[in-house]
N, C-alpha and C. Protein backbone atom coordinates (compact mmCIF):
# COMPACT_ATOMS: atom_id res chain seq x y z
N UNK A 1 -17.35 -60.82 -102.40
CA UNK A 1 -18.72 -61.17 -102.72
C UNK A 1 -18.83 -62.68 -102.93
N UNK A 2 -20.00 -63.41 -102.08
CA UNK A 2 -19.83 -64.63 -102.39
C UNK A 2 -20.59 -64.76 -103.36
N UNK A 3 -20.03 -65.68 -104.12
CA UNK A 3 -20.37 -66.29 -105.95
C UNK A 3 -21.03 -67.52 -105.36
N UNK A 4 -21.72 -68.02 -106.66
CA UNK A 4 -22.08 -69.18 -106.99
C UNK A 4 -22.98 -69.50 -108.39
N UNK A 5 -22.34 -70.47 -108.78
CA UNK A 5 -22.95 -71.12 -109.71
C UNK A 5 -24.38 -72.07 -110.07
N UNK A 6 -24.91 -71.88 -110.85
CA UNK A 6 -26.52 -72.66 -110.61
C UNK A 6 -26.80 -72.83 -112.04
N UNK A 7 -26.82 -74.53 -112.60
CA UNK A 7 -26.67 -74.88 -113.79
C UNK A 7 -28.51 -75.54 -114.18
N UNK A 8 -28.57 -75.16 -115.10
CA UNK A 8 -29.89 -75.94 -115.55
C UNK A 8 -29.05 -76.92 -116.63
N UNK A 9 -29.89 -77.76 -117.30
CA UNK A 9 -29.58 -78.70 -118.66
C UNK A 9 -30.03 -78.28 -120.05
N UNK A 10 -30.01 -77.22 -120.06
CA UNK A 10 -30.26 -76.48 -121.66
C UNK A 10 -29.04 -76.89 -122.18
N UNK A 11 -29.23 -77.19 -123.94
CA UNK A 11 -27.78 -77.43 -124.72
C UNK A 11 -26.86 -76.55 -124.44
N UNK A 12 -26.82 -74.98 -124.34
CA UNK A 12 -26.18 -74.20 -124.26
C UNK A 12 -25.01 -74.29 -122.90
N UNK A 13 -25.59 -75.29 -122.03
CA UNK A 13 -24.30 -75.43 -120.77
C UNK A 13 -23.20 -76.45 -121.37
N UNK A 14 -23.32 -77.46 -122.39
CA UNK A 14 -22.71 -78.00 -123.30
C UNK A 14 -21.06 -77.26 -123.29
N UNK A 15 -20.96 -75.97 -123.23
CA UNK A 15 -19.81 -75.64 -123.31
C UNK A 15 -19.01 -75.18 -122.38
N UNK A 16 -19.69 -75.32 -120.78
CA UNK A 16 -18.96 -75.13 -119.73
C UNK A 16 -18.15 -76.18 -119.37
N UNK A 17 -17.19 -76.35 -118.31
CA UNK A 17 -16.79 -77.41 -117.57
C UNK A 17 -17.36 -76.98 -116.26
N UNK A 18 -18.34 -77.63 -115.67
CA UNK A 18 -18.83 -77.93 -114.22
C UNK A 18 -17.39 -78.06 -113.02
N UNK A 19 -16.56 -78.74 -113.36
CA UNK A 19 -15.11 -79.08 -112.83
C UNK A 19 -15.20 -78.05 -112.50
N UNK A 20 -14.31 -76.71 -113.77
CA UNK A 20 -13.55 -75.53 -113.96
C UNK A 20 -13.89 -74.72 -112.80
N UNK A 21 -15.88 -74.83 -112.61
CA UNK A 21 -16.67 -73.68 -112.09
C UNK A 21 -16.63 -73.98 -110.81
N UNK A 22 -16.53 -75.19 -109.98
CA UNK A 22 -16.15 -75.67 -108.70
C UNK A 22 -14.96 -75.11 -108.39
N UNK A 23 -13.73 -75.35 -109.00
CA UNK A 23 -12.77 -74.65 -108.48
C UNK A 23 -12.81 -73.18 -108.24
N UNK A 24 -13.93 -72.66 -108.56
CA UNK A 24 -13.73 -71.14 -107.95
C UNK A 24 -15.36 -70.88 -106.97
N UNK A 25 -15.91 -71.96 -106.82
CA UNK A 25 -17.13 -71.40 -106.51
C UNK A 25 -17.97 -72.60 -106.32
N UNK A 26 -19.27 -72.76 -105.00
CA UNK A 26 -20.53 -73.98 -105.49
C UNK A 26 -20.90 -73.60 -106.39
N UNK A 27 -21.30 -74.80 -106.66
CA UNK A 27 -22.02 -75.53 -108.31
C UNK A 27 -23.18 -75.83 -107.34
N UNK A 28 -24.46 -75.40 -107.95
CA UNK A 28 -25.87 -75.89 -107.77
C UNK A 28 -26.50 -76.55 -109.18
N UNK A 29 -26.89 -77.98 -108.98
CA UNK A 29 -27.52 -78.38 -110.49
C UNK A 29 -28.31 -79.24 -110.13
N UNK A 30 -29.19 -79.77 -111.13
CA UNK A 30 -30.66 -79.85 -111.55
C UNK A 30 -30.36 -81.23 -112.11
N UNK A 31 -31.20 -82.84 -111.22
CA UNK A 31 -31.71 -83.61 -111.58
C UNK A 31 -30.34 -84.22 -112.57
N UNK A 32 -30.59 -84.92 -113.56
CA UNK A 32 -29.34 -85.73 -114.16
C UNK A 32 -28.04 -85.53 -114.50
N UNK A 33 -27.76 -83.98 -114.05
CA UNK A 33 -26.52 -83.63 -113.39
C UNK A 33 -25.51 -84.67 -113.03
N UNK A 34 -25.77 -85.28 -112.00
CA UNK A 34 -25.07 -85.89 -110.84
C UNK A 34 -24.18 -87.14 -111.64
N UNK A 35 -24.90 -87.77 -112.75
CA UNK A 35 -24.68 -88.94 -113.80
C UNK A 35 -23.25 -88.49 -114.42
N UNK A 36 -22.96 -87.01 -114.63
CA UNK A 36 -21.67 -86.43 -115.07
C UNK A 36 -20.85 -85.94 -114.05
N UNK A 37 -21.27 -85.75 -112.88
CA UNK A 37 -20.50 -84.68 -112.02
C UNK A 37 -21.65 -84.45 -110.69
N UNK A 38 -20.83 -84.59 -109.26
CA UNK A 38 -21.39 -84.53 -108.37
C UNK A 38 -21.22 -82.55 -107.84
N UNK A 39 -22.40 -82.25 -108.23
CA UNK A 39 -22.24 -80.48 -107.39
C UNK A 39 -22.20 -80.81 -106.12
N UNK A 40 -22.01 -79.06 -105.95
CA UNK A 40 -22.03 -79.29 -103.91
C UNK A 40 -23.70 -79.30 -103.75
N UNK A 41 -24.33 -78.90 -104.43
CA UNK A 41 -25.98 -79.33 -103.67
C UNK A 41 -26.85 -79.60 -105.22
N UNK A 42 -27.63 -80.97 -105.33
CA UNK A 42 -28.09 -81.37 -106.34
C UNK A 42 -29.99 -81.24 -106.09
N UNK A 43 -30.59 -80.49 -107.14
CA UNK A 43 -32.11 -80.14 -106.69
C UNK A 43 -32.57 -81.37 -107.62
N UNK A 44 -34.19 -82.12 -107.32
CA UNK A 44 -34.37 -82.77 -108.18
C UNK A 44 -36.03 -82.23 -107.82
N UNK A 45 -36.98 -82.38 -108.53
CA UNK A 45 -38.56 -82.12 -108.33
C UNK A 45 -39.24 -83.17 -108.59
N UNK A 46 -39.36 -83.45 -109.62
CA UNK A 46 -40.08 -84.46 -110.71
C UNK A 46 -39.96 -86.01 -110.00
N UNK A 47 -40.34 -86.15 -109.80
CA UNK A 47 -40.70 -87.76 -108.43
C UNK A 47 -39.65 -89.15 -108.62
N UNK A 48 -39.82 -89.02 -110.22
CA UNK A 48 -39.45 -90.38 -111.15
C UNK A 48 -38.02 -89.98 -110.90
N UNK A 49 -37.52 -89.10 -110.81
CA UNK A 49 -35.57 -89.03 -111.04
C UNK A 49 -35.51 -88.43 -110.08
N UNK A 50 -36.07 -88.05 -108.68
CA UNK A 50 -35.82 -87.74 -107.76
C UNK A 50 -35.66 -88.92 -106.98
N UNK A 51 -36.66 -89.99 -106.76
CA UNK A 51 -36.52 -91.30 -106.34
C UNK A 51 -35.94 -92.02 -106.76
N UNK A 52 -35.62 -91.79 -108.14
CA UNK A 52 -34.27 -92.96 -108.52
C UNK A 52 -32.48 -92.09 -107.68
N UNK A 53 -32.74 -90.72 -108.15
CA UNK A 53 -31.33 -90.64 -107.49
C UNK A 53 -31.15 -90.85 -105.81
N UNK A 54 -32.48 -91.22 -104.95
CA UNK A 54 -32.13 -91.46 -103.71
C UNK A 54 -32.02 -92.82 -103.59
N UNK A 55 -32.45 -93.75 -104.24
CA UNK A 55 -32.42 -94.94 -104.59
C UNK A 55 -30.89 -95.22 -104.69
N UNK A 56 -30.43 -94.90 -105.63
CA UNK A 56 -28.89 -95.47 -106.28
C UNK A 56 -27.74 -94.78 -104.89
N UNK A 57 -28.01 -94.50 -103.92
CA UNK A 57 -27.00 -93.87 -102.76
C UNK A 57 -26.68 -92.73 -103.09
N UNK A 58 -26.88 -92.00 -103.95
CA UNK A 58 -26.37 -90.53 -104.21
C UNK A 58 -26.52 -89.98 -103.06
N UNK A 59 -27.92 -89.56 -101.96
CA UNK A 59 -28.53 -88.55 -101.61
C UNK A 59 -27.91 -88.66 -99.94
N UNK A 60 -27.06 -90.08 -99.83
CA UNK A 60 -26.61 -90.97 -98.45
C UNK A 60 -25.38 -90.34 -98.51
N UNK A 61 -24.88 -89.75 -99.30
CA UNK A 61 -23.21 -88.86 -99.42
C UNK A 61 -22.76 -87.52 -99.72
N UNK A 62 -24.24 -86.92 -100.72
CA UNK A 62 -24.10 -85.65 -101.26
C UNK A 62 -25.59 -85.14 -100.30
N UNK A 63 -25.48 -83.79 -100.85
CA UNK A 63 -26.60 -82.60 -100.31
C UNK A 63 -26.95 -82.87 -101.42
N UNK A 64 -28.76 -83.00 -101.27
CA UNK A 64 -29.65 -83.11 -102.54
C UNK A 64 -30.85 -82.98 -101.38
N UNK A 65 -31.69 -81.76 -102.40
CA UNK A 65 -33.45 -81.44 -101.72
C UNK A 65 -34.29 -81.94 -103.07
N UNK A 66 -35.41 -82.07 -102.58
CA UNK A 66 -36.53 -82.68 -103.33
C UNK A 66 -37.73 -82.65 -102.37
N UNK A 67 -38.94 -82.41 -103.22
CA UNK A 67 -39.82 -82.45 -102.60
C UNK A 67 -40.42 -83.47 -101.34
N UNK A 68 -40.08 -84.37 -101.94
CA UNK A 68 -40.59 -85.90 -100.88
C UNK A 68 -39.94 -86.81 -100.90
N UNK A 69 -38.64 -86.27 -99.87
CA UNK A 69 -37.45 -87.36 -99.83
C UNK A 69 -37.98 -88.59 -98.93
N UNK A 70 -37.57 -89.46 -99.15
CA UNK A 70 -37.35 -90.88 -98.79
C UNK A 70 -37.08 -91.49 -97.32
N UNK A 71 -37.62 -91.51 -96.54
CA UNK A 71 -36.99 -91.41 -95.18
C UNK A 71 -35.66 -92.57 -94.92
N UNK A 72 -34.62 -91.84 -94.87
CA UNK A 72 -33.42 -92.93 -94.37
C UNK A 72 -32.83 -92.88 -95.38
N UNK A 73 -32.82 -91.82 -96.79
CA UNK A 73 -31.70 -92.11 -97.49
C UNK A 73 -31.25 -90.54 -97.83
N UNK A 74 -31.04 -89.75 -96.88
CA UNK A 74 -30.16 -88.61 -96.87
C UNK A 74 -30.94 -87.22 -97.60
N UNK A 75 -31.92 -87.72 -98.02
CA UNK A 75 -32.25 -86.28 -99.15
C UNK A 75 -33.06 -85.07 -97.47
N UNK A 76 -33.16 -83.87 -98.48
CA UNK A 76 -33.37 -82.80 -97.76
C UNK A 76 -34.80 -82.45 -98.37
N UNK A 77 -35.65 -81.88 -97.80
CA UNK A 77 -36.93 -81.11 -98.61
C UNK A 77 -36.85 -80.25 -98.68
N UNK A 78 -36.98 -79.62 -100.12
CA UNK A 78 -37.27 -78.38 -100.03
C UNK A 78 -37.83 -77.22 -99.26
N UNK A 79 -37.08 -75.97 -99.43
CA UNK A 79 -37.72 -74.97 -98.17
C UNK A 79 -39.45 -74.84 -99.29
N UNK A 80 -40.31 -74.60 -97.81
CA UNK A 80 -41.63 -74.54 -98.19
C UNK A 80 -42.05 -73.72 -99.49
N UNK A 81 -41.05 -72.44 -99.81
CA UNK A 81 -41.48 -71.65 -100.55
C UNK A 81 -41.07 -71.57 -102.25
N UNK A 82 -40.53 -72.83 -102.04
CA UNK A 82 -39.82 -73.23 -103.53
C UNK A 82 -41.00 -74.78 -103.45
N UNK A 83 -41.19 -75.35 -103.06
CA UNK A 83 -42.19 -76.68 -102.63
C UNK A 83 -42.42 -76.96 -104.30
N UNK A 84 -43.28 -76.19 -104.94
CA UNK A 84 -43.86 -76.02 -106.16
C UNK A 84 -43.16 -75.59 -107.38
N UNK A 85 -42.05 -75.03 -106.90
CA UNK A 85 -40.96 -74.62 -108.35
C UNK A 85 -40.49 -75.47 -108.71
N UNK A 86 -40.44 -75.60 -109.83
CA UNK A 86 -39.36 -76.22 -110.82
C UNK A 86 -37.80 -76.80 -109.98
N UNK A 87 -36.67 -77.87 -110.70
CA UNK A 87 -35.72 -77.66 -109.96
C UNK A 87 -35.00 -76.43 -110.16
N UNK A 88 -34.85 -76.15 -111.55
CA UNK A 88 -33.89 -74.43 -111.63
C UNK A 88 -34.40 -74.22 -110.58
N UNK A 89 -35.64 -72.83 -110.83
CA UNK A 89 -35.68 -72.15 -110.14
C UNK A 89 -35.25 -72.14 -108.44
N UNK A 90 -35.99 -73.62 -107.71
CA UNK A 90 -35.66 -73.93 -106.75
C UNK A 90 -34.34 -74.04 -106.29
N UNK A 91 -33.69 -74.47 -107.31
CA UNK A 91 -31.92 -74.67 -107.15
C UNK A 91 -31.33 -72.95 -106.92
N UNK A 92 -31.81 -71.80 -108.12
CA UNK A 92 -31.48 -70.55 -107.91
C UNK A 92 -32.25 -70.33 -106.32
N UNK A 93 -33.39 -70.41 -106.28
CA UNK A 93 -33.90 -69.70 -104.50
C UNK A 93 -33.15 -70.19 -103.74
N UNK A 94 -32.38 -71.44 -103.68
CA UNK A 94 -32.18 -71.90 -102.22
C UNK A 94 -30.70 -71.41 -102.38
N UNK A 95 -29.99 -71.45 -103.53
CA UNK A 95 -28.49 -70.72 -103.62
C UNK A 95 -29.09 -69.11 -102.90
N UNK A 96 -29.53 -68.50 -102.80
CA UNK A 96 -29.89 -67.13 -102.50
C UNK A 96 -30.00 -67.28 -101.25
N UNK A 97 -30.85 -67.90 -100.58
CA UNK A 97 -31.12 -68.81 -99.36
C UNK A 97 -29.83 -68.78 -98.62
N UNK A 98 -29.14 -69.46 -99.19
CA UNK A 98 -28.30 -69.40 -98.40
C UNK A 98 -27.28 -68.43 -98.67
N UNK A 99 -27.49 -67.31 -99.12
CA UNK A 99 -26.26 -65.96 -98.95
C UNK A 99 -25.44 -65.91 -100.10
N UNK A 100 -25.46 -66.36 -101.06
CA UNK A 100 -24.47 -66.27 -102.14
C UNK A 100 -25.35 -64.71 -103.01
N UNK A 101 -24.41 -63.99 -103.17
CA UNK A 101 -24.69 -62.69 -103.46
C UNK A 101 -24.63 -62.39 -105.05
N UNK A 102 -23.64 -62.95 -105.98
CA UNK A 102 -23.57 -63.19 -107.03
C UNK A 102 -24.06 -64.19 -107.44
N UNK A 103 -25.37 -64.71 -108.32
CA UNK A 103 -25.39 -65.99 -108.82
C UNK A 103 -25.95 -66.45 -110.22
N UNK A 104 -24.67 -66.82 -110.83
CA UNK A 104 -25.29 -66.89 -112.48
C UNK A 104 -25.70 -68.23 -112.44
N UNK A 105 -26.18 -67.96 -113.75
CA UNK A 105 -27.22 -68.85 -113.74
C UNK A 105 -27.12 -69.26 -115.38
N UNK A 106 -26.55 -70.20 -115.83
CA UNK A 106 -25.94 -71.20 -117.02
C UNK A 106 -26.98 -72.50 -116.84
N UNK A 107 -27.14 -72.37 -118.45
CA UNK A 107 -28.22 -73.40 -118.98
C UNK A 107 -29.64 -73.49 -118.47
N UNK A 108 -30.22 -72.20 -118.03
CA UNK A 108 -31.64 -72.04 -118.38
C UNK A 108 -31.95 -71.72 -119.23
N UNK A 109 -31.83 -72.57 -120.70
CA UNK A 109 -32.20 -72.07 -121.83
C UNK A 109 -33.92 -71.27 -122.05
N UNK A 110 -34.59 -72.45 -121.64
CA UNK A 110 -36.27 -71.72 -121.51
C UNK A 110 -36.52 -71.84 -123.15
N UNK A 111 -36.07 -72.49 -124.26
CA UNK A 111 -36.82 -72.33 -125.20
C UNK A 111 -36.00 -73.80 -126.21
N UNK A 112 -36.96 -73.54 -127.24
CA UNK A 112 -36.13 -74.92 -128.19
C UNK A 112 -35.37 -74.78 -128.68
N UNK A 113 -34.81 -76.24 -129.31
CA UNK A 113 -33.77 -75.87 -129.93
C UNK A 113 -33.72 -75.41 -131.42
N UNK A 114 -32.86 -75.21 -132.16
CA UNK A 114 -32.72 -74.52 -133.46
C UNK A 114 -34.16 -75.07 -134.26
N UNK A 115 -34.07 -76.57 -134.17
CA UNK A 115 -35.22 -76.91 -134.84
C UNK A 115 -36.74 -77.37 -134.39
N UNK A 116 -36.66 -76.43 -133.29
CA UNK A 116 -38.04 -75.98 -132.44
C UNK A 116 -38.18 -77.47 -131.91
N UNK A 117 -37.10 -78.11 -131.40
CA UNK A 117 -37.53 -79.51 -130.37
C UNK A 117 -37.19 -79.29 -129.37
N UNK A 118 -37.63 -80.33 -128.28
CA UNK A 118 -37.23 -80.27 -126.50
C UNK A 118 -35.81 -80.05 -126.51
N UNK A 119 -34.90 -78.99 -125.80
CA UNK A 119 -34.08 -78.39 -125.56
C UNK A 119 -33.44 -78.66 -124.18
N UNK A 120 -32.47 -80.17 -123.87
CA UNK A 120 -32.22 -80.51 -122.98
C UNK A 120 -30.81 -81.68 -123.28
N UNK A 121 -29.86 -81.16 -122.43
CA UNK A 121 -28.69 -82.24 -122.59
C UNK A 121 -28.85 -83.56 -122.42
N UNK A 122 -29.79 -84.24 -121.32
CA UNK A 122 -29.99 -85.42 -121.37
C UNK A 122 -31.67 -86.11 -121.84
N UNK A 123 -32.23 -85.58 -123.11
CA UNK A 123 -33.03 -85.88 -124.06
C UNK A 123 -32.92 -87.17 -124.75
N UNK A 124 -33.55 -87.88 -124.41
CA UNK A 124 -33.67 -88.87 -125.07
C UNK A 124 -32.90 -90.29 -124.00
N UNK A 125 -32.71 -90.22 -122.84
CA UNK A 125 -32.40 -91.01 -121.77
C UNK A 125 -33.36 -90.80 -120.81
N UNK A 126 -33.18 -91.93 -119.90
CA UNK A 126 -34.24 -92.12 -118.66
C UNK A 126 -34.76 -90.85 -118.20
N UNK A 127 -36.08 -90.89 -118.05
CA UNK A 127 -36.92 -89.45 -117.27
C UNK A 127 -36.74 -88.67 -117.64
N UNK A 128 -35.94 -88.31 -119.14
CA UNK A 128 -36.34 -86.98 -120.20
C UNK A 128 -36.90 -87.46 -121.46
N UNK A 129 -37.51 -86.74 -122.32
CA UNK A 129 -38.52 -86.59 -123.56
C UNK A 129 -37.39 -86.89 -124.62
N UNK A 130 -38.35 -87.43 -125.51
CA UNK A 130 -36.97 -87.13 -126.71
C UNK A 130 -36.62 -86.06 -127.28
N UNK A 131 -35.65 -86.17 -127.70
CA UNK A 131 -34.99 -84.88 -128.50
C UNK A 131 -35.80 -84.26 -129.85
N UNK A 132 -36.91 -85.22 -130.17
CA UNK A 132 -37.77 -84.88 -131.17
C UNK A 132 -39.19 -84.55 -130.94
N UNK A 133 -39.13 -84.46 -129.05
CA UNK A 133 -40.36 -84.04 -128.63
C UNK A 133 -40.72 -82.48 -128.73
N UNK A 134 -42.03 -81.97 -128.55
CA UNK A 134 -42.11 -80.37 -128.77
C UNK A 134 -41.03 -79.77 -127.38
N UNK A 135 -40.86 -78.45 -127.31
CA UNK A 135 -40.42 -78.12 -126.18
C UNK A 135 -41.01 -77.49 -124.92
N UNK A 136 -40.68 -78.02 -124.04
CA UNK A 136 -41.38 -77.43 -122.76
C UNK A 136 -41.94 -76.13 -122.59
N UNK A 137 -42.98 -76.08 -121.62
CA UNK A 137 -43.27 -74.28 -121.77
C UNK A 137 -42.34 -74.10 -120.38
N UNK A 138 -42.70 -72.86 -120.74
CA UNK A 138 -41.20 -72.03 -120.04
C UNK A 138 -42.05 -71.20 -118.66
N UNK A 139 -42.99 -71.07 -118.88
CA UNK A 139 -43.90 -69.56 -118.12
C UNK A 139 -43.74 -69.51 -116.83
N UNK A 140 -43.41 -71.02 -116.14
CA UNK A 140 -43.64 -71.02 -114.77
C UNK A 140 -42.21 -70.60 -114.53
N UNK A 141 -41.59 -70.97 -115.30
CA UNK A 141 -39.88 -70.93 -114.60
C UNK A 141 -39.71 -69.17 -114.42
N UNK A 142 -39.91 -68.69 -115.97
CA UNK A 142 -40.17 -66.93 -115.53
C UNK A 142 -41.06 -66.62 -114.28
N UNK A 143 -41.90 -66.90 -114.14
CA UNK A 143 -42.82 -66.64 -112.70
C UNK A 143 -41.35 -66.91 -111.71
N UNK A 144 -41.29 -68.21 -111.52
CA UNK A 144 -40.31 -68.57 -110.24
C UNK A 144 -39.40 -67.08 -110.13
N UNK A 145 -38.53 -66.99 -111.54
CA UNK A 145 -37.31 -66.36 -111.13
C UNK A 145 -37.79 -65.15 -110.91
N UNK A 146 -39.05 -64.69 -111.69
CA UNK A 146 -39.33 -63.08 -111.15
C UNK A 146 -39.31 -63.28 -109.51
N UNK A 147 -39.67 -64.13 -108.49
CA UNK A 147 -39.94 -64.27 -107.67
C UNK A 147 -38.80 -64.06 -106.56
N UNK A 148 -38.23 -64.85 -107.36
CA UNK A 148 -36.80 -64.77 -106.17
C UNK A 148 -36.01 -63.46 -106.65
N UNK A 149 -35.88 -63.26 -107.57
CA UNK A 149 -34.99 -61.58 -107.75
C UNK A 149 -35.78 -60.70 -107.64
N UNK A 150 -37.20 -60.31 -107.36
CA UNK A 150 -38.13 -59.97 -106.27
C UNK A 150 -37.13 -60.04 -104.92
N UNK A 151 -37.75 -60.85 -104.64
CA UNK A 151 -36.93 -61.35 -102.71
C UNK A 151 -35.72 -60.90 -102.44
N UNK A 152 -35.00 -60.71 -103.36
CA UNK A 152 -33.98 -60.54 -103.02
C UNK A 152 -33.03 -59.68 -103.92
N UNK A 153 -33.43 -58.22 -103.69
CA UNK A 153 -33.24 -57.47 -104.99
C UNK A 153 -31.54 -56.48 -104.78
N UNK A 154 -31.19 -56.78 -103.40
CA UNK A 154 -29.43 -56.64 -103.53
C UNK A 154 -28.89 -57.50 -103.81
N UNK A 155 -29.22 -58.82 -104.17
CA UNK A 155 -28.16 -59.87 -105.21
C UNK A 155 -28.09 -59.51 -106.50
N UNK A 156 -27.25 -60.23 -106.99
CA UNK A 156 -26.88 -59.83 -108.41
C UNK A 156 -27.26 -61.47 -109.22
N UNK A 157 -28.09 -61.07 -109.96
CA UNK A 157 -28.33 -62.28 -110.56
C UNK A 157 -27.79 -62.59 -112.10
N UNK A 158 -27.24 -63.39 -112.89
CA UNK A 158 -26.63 -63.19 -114.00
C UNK A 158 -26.91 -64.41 -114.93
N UNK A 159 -27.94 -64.37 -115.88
CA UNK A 159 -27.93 -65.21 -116.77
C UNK A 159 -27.37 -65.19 -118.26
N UNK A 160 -26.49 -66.34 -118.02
CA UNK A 160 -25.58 -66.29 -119.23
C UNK A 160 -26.45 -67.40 -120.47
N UNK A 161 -26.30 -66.57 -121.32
CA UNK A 161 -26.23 -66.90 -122.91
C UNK A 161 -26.10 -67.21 -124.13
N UNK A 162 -26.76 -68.38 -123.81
CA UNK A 162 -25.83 -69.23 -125.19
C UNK A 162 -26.58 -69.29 -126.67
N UNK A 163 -26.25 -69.86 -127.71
CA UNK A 163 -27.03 -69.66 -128.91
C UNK A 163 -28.49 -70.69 -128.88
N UNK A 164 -28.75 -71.52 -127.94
CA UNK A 164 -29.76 -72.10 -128.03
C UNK A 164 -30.84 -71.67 -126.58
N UNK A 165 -30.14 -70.32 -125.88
CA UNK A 165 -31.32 -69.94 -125.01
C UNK A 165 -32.42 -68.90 -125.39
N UNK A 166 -33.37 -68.94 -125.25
CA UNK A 166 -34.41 -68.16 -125.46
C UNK A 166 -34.32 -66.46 -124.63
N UNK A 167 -34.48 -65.48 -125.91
CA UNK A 167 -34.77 -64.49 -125.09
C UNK A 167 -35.83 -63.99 -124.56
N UNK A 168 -36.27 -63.67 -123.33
CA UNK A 168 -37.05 -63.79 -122.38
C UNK A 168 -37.87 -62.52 -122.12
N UNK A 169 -38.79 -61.47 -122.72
CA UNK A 169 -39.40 -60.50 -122.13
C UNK A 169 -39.22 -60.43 -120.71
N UNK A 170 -39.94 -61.17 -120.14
CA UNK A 170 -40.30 -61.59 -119.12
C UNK A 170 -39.43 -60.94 -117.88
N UNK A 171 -38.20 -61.73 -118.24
CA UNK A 171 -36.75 -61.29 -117.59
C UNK A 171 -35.96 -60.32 -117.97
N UNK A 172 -36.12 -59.45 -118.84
CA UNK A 172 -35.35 -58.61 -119.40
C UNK A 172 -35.69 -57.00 -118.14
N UNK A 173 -36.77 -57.87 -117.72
CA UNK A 173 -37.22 -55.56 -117.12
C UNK A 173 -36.51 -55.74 -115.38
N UNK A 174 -36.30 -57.02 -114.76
CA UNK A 174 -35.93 -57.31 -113.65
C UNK A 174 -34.63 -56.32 -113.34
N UNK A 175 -34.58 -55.76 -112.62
CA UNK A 175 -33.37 -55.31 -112.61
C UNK A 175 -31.82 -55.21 -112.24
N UNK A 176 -32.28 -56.59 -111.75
CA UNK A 176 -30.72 -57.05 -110.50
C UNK A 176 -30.58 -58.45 -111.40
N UNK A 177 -31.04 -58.48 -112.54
CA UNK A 177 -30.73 -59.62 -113.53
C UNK A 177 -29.84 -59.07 -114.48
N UNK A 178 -28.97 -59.47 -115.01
CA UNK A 178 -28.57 -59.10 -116.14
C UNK A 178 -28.59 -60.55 -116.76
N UNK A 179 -27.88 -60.17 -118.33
CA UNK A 179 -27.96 -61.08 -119.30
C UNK A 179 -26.29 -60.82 -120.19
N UNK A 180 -25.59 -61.94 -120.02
CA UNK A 180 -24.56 -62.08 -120.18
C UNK A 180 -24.13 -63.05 -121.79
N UNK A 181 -23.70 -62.90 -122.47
CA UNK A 181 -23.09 -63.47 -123.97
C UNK A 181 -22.18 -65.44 -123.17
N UNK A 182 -22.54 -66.04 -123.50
CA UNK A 182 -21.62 -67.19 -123.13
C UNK A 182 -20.53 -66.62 -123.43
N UNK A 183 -20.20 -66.21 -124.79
CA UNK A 183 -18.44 -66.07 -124.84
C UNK A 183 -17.62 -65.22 -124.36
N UNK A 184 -18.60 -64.31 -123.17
CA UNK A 184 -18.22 -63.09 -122.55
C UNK A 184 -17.74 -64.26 -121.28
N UNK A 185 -18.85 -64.79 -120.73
CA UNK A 185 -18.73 -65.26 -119.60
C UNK A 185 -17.34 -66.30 -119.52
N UNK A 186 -17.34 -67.03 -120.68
CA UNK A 186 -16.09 -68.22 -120.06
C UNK A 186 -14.75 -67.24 -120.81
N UNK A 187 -14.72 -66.28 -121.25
CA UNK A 187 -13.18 -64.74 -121.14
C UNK A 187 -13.03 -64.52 -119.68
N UNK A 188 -14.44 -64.31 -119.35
CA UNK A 188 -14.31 -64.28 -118.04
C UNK A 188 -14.13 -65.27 -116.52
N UNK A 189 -14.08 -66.59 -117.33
CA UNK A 189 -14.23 -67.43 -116.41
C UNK A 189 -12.24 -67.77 -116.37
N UNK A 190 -11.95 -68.01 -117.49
CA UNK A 190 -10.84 -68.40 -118.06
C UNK A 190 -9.98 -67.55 -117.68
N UNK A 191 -9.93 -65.97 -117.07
CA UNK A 191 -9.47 -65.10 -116.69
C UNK A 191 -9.23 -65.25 -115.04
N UNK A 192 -10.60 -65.56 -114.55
CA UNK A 192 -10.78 -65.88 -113.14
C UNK A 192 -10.84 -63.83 -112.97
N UNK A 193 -11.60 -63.24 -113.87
CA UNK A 193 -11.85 -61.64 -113.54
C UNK A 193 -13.27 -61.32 -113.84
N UNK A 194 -13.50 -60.20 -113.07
CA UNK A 194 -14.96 -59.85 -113.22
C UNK A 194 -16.33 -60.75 -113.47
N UNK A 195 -16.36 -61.66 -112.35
CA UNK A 195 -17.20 -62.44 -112.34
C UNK A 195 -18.09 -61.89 -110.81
């Protein structure tokens, strides 16, 4: 079964190694990613850090989609039907997209943090909010993902769980989703079993 990985920037990915998860599998990640670690395909949406990462040569060496790449500096556009999603989500559709049959899905937290602020690893640096800002709404990203595990309801979709992700109505009735404990997942990562 082909695997793959698809990281958002919720605190809760804080305890993966991105490295670790390459060695067994693509890494798909989201916008200021790339500043720590180059995945095999980097999504960006949001204009301001999409144009800076085609700017700085990233997009001239790596796979990276975005809505309105740059002509002449390597980026890809998004497929039409993600155009409007978020990068998660878009990052999860186009991993599906392209055939990966297993795909968890680490650090879509979707909610705040302990002390109800913006809930994001790189908070408080270029083209994110501060860490003392309210937190994002979440609604569209549930729309997206109902969408694609819709589309595509013989994949296995797996969102793992950390103490600062939000639990999700929304996503709980999907049925080719499950919902995984972080400390289940890296027994299991650390094992290299039942993933």
């Amino acid at each position: 079964m082909s695997l793959v990985f698809v990281l958002g920037n919720g605190l809760s990915r804080q305890s993966v190694d991105p490295a670790q998860l390459q060695e067994l599998a693509p890494v798909y990640g989201c916008n200021a990613l790339y500043r720590d670690f180059t995945p095999t395909v980097l999504i960006a949406t949001d204009r301001p850090i999409a144009e800076h990462i085609q700017n700085s040569g990233y997009s001239a060496s790596n796979r990276f989609y975005t809505r309105n790449p740059i002509s002449g500096l390597g980026a890809r556009k998004i497929p039409k039907e993600y155009w409007t999603f978020s990068s998660g989500p878009a990052a999860v559709g186009i991993a599906a997209d392209e055939g990966h049959e297993a795909i968890y899905i680490i650090g879509f937290d979707m909610g705040p943090t302990e002390n109800n602020r913006f809930n994001n690893i790189y908070s408080d640096t270029e083209f994110y909010k501060s860490s003392a800002a309210n937190p994002t709404y979440s609604g569209n990203w549930v729309r997206q993902l109902q969408h694609i595990t819709k589309k595509y309801p013989n994949k296995r979709f797996v969102r793992v769980m950390g103490a600062t992700t939000a639990d999700i109505a929304g996503l709980k009735s999907i049925k080719n989703l499950t919902h995984l404990p972080i400390a289940e997942f890296l027994l299991r990562l650390n094992s290299k079993k039942d993933l």
